[in-house]
PDB file of N, CA and C in Angstrom:
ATOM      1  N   UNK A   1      11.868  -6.251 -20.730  1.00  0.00           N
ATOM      2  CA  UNK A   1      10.554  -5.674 -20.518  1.00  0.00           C
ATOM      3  C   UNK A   1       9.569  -6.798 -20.170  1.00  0.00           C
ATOM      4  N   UNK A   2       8.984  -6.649 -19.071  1.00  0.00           N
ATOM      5  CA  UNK A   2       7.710  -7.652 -18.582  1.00  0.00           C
ATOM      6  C   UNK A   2       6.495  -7.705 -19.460  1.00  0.00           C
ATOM      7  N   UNK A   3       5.734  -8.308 -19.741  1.00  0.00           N
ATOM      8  CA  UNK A   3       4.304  -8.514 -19.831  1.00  0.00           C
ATOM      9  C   UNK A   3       3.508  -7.622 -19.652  1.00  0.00           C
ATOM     10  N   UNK A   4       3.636  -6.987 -18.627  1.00  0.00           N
ATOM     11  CA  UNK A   4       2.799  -5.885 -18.202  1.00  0.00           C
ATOM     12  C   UNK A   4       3.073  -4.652 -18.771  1.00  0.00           C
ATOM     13  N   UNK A   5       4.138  -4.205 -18.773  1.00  0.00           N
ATOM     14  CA  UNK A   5       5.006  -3.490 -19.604  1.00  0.00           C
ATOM     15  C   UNK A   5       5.082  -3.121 -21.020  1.00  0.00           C
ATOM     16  N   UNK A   6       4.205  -4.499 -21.796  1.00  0.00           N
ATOM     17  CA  UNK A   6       4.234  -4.383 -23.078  1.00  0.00           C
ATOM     18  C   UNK A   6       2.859  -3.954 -22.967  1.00  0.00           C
ATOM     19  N   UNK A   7       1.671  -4.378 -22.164  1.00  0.00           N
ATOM     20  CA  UNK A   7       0.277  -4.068 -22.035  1.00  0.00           C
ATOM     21  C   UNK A   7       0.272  -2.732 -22.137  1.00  0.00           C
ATOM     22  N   UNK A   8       1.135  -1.807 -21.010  1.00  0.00           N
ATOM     23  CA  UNK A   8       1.198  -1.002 -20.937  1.00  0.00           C
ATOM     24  C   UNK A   8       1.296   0.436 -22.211  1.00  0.00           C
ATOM     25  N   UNK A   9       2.597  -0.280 -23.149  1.00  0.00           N
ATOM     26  CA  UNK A   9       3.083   0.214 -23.784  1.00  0.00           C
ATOM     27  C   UNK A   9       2.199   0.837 -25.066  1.00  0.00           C
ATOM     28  N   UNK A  10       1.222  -0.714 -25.031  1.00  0.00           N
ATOM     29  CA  UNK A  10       0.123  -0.726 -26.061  1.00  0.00           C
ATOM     30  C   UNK A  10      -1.157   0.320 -25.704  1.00  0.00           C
ATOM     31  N   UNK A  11      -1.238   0.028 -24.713  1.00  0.00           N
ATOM     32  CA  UNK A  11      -1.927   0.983 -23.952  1.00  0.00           C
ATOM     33  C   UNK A  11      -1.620   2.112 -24.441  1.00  0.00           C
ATOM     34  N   UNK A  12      -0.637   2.847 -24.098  1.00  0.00           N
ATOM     35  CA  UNK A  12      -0.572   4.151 -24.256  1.00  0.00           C
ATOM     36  C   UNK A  12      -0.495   4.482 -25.609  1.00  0.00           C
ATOM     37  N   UNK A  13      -0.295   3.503 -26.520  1.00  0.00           N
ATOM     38  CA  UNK A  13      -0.301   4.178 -27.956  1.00  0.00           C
ATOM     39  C   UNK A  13      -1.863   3.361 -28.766  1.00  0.00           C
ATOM     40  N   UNK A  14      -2.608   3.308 -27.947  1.00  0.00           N
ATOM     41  CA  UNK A  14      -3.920   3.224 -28.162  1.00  0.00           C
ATOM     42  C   UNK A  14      -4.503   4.973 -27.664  1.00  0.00           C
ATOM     43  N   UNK A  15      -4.279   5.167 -26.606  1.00  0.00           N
ATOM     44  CA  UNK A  15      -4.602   6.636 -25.931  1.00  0.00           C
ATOM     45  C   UNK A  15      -3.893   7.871 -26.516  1.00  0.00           C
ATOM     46  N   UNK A  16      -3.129   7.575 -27.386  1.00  0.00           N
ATOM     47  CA  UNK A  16      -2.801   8.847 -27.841  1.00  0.00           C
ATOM     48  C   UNK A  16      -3.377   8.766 -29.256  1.00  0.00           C
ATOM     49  N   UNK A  17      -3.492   7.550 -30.084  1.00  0.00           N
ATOM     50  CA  UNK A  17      -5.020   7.371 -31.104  1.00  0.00           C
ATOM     51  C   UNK A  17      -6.655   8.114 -30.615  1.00  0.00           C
ATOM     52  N   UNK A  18      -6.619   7.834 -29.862  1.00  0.00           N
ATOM     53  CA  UNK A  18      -8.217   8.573 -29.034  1.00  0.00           C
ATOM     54  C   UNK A  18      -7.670  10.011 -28.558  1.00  0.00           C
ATOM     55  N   UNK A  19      -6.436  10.122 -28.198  1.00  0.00           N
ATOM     56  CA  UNK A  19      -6.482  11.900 -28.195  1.00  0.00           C
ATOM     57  C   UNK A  19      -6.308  12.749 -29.757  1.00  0.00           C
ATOM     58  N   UNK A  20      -5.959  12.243 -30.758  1.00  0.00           N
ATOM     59  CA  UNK A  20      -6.146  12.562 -32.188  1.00  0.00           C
ATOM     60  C   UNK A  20      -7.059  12.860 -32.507  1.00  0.00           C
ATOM     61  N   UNK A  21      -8.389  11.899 -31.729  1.00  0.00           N
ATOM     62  CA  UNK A  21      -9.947  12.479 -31.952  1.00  0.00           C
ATOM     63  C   UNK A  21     -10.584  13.475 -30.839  1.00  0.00           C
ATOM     64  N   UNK A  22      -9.470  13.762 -30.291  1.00  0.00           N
ATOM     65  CA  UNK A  22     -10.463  14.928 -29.216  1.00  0.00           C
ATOM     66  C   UNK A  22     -10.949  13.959 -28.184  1.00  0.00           C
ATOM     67  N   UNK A  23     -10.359  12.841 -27.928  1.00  0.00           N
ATOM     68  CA  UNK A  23     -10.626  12.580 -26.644  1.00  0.00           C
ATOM     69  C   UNK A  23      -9.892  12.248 -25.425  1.00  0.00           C
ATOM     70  N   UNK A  24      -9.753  13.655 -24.846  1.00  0.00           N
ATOM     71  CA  UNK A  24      -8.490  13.352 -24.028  1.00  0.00           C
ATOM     72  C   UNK A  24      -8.575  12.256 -22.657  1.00  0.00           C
ATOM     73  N   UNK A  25      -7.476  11.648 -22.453  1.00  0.00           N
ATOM     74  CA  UNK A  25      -7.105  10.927 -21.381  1.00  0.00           C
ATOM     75  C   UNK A  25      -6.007  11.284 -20.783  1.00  0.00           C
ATOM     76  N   UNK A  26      -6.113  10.864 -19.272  1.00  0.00           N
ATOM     77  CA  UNK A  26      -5.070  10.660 -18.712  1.00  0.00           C
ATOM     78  C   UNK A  26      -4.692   9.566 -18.248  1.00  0.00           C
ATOM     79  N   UNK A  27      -3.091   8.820 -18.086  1.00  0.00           N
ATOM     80  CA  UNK A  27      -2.932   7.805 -17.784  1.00  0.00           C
ATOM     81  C   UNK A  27      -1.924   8.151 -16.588  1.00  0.00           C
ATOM     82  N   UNK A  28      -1.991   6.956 -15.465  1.00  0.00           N
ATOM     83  CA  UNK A  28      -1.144   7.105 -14.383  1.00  0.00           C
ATOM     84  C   UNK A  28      -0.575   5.729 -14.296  1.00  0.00           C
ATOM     85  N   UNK A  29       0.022   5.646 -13.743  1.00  0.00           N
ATOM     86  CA  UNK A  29       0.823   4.558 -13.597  1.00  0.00           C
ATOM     87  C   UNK A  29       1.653   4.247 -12.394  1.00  0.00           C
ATOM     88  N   UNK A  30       2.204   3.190 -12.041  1.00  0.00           N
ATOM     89  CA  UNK A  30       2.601   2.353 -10.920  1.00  0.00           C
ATOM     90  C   UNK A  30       3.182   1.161 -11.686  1.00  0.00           C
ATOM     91  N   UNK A  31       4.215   1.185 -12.493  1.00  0.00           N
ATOM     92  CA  UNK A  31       4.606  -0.074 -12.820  1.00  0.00           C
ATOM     93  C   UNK A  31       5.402  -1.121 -12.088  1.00  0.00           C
ATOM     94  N   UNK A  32       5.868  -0.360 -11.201  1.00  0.00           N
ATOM     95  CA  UNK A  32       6.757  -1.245  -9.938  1.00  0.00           C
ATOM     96  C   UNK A  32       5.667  -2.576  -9.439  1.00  0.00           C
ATOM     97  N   UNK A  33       4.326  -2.313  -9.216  1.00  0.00           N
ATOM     98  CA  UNK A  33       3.323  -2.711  -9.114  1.00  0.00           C
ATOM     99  C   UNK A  33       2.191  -3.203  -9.507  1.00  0.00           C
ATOM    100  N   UNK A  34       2.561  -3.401 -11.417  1.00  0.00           N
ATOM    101  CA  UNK A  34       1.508  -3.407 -11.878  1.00  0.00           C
ATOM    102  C   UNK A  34       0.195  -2.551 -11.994  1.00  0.00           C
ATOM    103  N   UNK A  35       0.191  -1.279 -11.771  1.00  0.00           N
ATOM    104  CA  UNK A  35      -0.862  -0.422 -11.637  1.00  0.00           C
ATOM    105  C   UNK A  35      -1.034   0.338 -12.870  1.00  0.00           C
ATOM    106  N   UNK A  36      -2.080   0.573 -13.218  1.00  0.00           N
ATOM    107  CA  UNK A  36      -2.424   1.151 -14.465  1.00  0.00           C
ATOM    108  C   UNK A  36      -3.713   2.411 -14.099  1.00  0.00           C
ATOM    109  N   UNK A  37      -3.909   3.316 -13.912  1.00  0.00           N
ATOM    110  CA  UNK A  37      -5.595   4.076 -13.804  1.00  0.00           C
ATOM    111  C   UNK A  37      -5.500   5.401 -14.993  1.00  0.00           C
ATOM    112  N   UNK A  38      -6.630   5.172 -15.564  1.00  0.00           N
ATOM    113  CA  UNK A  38      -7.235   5.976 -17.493  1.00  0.00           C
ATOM    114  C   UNK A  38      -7.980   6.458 -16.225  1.00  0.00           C
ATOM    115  N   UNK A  39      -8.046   7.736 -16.654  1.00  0.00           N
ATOM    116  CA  UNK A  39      -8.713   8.944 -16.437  1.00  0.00           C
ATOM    117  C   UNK A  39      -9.637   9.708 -17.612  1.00  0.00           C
ATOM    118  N   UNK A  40     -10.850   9.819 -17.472  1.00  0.00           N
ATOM    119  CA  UNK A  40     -11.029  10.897 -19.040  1.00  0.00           C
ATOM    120  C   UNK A  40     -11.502  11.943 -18.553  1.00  0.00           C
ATOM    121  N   UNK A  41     -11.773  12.175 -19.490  1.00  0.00           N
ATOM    122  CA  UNK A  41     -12.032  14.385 -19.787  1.00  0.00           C
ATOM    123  C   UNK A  41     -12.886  14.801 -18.549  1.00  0.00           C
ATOM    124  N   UNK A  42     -14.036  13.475 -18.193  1.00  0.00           N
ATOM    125  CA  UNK A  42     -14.957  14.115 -16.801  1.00  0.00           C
ATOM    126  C   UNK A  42     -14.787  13.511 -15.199  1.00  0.00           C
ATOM    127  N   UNK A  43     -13.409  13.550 -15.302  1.00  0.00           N
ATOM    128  CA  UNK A  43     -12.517  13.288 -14.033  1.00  0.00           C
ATOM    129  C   UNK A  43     -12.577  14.357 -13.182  1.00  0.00           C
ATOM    130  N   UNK A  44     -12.873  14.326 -12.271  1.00  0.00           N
ATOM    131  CA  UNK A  44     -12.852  15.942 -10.870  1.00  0.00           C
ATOM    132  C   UNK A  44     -11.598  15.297  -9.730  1.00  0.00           C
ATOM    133  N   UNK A  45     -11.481  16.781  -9.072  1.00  0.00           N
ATOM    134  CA  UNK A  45     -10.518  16.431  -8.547  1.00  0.00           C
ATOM    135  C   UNK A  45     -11.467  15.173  -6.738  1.00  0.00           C
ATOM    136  N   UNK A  46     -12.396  15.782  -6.517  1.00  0.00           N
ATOM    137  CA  UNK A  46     -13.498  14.892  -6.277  1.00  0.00           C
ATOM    138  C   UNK A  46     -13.882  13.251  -6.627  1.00  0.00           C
ATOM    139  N   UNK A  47     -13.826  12.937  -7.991  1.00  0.00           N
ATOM    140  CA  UNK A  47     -14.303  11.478  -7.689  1.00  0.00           C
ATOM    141  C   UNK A  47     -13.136  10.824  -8.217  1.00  0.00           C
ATOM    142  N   UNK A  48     -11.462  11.701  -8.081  1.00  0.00           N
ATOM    143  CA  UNK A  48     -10.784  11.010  -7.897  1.00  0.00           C
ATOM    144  C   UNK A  48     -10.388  10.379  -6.802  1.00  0.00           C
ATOM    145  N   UNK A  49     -10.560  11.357  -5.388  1.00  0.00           N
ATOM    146  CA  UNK A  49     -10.600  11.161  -4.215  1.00  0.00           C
ATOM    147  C   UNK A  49     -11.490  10.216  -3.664  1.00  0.00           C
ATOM    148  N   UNK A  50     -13.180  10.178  -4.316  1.00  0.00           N
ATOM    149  CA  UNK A  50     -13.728   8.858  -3.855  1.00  0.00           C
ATOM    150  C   UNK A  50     -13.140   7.750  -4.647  1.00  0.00           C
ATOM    151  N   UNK A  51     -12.556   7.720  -6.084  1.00  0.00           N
ATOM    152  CA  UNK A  51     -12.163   6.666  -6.566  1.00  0.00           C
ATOM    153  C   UNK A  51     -11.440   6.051  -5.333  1.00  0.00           C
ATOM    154  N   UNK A  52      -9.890   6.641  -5.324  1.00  0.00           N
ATOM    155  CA  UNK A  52      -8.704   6.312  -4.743  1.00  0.00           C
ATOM    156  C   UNK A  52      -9.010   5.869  -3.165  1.00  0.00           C
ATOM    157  N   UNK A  53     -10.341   6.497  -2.848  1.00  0.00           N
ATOM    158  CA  UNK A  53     -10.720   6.172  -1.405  1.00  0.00           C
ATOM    159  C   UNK A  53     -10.836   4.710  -0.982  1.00  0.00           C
ATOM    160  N   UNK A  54     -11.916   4.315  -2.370  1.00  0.00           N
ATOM    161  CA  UNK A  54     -12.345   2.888  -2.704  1.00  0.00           C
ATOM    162  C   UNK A  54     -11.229   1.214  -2.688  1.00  0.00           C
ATOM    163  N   UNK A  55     -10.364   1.849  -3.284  1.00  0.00           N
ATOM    164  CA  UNK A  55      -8.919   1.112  -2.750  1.00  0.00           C
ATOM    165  C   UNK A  55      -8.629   1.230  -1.439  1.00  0.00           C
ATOM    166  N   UNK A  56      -8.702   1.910  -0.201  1.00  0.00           N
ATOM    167  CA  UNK A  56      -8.928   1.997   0.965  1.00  0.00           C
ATOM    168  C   UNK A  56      -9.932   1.657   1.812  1.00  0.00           C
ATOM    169  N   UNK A  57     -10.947   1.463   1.223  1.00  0.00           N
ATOM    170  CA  UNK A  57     -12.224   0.807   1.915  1.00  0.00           C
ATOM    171  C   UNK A  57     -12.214  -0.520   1.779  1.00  0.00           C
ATOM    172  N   UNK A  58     -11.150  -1.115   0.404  1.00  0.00           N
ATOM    173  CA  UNK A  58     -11.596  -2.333   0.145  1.00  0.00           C
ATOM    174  C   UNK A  58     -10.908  -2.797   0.920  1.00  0.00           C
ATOM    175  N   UNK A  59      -9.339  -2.884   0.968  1.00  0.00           N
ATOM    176  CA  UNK A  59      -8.007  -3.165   1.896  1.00  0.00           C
ATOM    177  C   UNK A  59      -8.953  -2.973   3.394  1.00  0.00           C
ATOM    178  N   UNK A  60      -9.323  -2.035   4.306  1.00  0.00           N
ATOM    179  CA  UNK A  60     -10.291  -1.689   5.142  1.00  0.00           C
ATOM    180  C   UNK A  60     -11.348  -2.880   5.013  1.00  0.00           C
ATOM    181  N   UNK A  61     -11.879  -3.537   4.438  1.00  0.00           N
ATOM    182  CA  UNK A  61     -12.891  -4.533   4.598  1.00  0.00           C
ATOM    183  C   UNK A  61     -12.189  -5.804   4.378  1.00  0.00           C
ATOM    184  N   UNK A  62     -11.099  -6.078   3.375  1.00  0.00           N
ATOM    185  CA  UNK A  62     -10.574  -7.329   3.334  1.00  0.00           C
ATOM    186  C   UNK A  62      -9.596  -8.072   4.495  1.00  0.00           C
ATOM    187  N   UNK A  63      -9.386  -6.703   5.101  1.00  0.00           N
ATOM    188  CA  UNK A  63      -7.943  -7.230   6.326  1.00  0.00           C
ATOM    189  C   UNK A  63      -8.819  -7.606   7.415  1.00  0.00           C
ATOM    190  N   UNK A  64      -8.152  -8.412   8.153  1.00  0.00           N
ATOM    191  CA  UNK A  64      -8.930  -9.207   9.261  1.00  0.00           C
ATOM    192  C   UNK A  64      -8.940  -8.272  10.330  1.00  0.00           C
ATOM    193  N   UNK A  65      -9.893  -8.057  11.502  1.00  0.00           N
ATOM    194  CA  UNK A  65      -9.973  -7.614  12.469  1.00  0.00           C
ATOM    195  C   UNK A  65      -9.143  -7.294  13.347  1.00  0.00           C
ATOM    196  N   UNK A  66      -8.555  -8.906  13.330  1.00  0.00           N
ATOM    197  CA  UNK A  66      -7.427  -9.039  14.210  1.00  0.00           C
ATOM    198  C   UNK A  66      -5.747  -8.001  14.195  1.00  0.00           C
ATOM    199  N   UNK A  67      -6.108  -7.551  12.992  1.00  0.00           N
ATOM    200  CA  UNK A  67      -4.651  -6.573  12.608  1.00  0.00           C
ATOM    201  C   UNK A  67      -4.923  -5.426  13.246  1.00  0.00           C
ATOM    202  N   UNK A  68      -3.622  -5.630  14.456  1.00  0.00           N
ATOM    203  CA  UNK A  68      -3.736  -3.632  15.078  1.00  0.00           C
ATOM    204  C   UNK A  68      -3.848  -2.738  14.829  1.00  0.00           C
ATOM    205  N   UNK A  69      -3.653  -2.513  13.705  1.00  0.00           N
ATOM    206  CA  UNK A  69      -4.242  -1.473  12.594  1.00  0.00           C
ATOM    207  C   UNK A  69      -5.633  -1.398  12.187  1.00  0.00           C
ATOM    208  N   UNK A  70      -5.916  -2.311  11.704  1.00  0.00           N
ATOM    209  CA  UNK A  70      -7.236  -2.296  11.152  1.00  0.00           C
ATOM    210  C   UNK A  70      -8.360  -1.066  11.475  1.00  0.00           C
ATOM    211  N   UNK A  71      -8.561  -1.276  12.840  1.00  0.00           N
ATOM    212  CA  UNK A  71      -9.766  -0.886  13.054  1.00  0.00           C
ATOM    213  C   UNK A  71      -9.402   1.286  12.479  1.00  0.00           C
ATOM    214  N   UNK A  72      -8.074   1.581  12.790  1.00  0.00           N
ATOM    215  CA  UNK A  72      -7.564   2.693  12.143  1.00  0.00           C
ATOM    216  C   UNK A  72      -7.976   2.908  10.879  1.00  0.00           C
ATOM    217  N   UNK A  73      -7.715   2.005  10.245  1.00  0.00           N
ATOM    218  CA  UNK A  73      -8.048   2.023   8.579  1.00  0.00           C
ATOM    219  C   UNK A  73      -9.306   2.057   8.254  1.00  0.00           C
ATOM    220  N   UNK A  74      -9.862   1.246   9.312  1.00  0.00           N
ATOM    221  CA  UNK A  74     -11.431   1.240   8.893  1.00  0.00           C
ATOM    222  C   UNK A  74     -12.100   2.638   9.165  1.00  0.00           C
ATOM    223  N   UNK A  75     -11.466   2.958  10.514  1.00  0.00           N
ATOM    224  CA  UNK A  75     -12.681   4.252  10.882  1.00  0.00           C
ATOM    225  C   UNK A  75     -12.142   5.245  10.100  1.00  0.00           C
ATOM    226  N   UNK A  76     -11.305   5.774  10.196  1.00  0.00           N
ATOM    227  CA  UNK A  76     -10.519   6.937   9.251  1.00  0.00           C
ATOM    228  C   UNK A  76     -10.913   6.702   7.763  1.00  0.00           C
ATOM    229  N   UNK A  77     -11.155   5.380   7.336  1.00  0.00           N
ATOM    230  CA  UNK A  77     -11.983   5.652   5.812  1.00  0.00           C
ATOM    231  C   UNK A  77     -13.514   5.763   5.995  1.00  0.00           C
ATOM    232  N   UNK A  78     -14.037   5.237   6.855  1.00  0.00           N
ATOM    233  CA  UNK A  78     -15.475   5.554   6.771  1.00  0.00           C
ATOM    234  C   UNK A  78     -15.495   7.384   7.549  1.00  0.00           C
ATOM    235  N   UNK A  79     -14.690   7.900   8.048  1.00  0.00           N
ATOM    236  CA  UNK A  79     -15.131   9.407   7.767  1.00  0.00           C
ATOM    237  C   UNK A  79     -14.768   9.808   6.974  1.00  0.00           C
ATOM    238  N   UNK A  80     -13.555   9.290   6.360  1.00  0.00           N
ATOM    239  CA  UNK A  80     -13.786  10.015   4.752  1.00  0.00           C
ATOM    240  C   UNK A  80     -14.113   9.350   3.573  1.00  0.00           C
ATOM    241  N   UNK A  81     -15.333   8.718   3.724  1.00  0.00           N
ATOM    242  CA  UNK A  81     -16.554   8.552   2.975  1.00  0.00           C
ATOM    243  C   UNK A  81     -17.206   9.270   3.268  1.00  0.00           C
ATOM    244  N   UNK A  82     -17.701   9.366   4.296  1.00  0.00           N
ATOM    245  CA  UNK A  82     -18.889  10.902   4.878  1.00  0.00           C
ATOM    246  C   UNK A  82     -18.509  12.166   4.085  1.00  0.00           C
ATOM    247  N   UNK A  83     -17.162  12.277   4.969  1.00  0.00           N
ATOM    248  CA  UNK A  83     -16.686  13.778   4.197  1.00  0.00           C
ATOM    249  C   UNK A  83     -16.575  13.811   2.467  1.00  0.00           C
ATOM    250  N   UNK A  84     -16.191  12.864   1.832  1.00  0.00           N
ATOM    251  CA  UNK A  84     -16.621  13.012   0.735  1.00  0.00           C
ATOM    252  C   UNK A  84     -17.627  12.848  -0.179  1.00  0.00           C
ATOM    253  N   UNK A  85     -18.637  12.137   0.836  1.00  0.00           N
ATOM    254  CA  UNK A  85     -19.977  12.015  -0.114  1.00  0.00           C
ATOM    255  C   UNK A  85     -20.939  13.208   0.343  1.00  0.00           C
ATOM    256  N   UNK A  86     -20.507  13.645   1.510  1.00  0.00           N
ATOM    257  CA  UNK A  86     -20.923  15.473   2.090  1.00  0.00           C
ATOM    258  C   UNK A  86     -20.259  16.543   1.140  1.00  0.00           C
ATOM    259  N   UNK A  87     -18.988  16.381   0.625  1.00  0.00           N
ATOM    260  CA  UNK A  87     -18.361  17.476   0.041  1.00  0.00           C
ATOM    261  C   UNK A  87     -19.123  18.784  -0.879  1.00  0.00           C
ATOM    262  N   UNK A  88     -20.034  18.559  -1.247  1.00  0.00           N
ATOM    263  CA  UNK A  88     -20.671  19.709  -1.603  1.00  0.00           C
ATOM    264  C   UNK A  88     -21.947  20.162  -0.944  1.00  0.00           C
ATOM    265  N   UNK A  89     -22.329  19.760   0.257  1.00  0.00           N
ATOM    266  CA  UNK A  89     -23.359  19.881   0.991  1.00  0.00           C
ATOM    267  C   UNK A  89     -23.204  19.914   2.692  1.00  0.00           C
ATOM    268  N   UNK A  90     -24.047  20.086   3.177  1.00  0.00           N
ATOM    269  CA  UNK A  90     -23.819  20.111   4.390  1.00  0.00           C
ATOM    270  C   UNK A  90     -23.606  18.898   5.612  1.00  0.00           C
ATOM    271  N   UNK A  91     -23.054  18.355   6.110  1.00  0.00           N
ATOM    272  CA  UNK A  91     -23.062  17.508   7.189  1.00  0.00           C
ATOM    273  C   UNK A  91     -24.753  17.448   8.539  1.00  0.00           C
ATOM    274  N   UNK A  92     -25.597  16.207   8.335  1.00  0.00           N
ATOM    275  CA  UNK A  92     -26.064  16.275   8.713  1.00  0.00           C
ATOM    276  C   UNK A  92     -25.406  15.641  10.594  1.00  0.00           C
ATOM    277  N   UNK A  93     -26.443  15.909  11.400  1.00  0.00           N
ATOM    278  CA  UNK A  93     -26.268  15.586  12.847  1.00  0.00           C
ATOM    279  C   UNK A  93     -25.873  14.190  12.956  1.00  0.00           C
ATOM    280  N   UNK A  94     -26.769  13.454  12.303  1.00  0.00           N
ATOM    281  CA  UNK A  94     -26.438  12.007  12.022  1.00  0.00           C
ATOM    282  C   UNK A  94     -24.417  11.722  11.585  1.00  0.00           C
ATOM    283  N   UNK A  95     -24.494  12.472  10.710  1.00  0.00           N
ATOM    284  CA  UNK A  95     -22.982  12.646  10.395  1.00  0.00           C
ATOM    285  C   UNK A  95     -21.624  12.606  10.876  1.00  0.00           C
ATOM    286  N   UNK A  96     -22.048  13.656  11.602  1.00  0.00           N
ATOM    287  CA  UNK A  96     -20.962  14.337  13.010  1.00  0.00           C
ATOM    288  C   UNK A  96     -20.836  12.978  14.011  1.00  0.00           C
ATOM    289  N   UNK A  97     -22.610  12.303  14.403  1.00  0.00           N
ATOM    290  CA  UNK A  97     -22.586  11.646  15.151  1.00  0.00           C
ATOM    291  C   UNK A  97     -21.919  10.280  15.093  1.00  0.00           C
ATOM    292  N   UNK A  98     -21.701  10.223  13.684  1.00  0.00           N
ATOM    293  CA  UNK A  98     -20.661   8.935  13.501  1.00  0.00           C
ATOM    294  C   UNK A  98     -19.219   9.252  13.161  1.00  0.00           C
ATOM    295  N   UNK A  99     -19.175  10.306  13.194  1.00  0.00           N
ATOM    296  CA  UNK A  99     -17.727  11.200  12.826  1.00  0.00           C
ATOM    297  C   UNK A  99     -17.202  10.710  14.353  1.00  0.00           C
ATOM    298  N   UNK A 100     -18.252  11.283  14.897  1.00  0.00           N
ATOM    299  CA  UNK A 100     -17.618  11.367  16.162  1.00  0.00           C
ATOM    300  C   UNK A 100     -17.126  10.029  17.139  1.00  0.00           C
ATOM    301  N   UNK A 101     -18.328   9.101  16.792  1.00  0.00           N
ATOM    302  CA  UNK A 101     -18.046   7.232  17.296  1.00  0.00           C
ATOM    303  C   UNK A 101     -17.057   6.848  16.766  1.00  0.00           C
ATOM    304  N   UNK A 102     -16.565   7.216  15.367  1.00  0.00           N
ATOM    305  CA  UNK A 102     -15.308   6.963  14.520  1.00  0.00           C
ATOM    306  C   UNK A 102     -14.478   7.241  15.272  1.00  0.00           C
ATOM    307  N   UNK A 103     -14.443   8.170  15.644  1.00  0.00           N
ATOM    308  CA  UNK A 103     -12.583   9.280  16.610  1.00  0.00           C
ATOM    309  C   UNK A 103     -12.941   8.164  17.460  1.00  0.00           C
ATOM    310  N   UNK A 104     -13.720   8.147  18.359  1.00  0.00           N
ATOM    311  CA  UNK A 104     -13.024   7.155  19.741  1.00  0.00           C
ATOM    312  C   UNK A 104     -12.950   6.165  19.634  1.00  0.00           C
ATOM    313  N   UNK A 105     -13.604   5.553  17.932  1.00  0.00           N
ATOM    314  CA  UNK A 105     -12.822   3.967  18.252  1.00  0.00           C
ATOM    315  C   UNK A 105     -11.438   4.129  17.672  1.00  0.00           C
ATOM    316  N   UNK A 106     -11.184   5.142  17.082  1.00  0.00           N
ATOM    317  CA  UNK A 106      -9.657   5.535  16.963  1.00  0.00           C
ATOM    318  C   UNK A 106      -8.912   5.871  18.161  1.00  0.00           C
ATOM    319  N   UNK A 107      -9.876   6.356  18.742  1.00  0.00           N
ATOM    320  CA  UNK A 107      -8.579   6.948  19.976  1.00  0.00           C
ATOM    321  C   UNK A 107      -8.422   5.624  20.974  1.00  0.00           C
ATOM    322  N   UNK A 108      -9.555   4.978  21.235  1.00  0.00           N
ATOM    323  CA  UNK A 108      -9.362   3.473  21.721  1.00  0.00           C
ATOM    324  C   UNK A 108      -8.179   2.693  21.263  1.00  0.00           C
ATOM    325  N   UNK A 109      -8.141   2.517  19.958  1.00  0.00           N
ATOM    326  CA  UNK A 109      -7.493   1.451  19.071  1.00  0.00           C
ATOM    327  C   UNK A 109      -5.967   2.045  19.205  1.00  0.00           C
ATOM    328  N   UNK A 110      -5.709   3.705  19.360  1.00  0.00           N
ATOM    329  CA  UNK A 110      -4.453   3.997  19.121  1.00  0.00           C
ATOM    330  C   UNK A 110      -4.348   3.580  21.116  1.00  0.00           C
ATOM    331  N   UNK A 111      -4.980   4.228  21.676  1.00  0.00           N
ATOM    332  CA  UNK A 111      -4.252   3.799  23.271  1.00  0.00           C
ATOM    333  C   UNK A 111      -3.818   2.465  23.609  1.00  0.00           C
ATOM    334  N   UNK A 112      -4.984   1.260  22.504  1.00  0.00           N
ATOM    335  CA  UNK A 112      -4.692   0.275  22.636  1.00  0.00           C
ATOM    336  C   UNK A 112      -2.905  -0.542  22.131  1.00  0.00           C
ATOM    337  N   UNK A 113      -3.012   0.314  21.140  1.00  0.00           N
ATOM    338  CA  UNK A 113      -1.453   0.069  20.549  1.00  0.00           C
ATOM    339  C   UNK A 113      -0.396   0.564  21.277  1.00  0.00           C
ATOM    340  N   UNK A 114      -0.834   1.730  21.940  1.00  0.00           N
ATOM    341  CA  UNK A 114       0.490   2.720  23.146  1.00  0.00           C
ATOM    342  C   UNK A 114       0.999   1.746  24.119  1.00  0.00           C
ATOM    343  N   UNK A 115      -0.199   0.591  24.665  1.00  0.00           N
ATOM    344  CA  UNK A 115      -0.317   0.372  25.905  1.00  0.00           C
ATOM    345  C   UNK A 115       0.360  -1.639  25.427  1.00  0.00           C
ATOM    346  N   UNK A 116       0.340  -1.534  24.607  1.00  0.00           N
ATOM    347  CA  UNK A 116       1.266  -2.616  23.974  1.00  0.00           C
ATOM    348  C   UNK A 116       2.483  -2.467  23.542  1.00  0.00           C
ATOM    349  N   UNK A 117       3.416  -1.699  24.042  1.00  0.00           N
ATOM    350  CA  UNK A 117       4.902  -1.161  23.538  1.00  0.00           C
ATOM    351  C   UNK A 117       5.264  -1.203  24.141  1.00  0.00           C
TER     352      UNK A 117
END
C-alpha cells in the first residue's frame, strides 16, 4: 500500500466519523492517480459540473499555444463556462456572440489539423 493510500484510508474513516453526526459526505476517488474529491450535503449536480469544468480550464490555460489541440480545449471550455454560468437563466446576445467566435476558432483549428494529415 502507497502513501497515498494510507492518506486515503484515513480519510475515509475520518468521513464516516462525520457521517455518525449527520454529516453526510461523499468521497470519489482516482487512486491510479492520486485523486481524492469530498463532496458534502450542498453539492448540485451543477457546481459539480463547474467544479470538474475548472480542472479543464486550468489544463486549457496551462498548455502552451503551440499544442494542436489547445486552442480546442480552450474554446470548448470557455462555452461551457457560459453555458454553465447561464444554466439557470437566459443567454444574453453578448453570449451567443462569443459562443459563436468560439465554434469558428474551433472549426479553424479542427480544418487546421485535417489539412496536416
Amino acid at each position: 500500500m502507497t502513501g497515498f493510500e494510507d492518506f486515503y484510508n484515513d480519510l475515509v474513516a475520518l468521513a464516516e466519523k462525520y457521517e455518525k453526526k449527520n454529516i453526510p459526505l461523499k468521497i470519489e476517488n482516482d487512486l491510479d492517480h492520486d485523486i481524492v474529491k469530498i463532496f458534502g450535503e450542498k453539492i448540485t449536480s451543477l457546481a459539480r459540473a463547474k467544479n470538474g469544468l475548472n480542472d479543464t480550464v486550468e489544463l486549457a490555460y496551462a498548455t502552451a499555444e503551440h499544442h494542436p489541440y489547445w486552442n480546442l480545449l480552450y474554446n470548448s471550455s470557455e462555452i461551457s463556462n457560459t453555458v454553465l454560468d447561464k444554466w439557470g437563466d437566459k443567454l444574453t446576445t453578448k453570449d451567443i456572440d462569443e459562443i459563436e467566435w468560439s465554434i469558428k476558432e474551433i472549426t479553424q483549428t479542427l480544418k487546421k489539423i485535417k489539412e496536416q494529415k
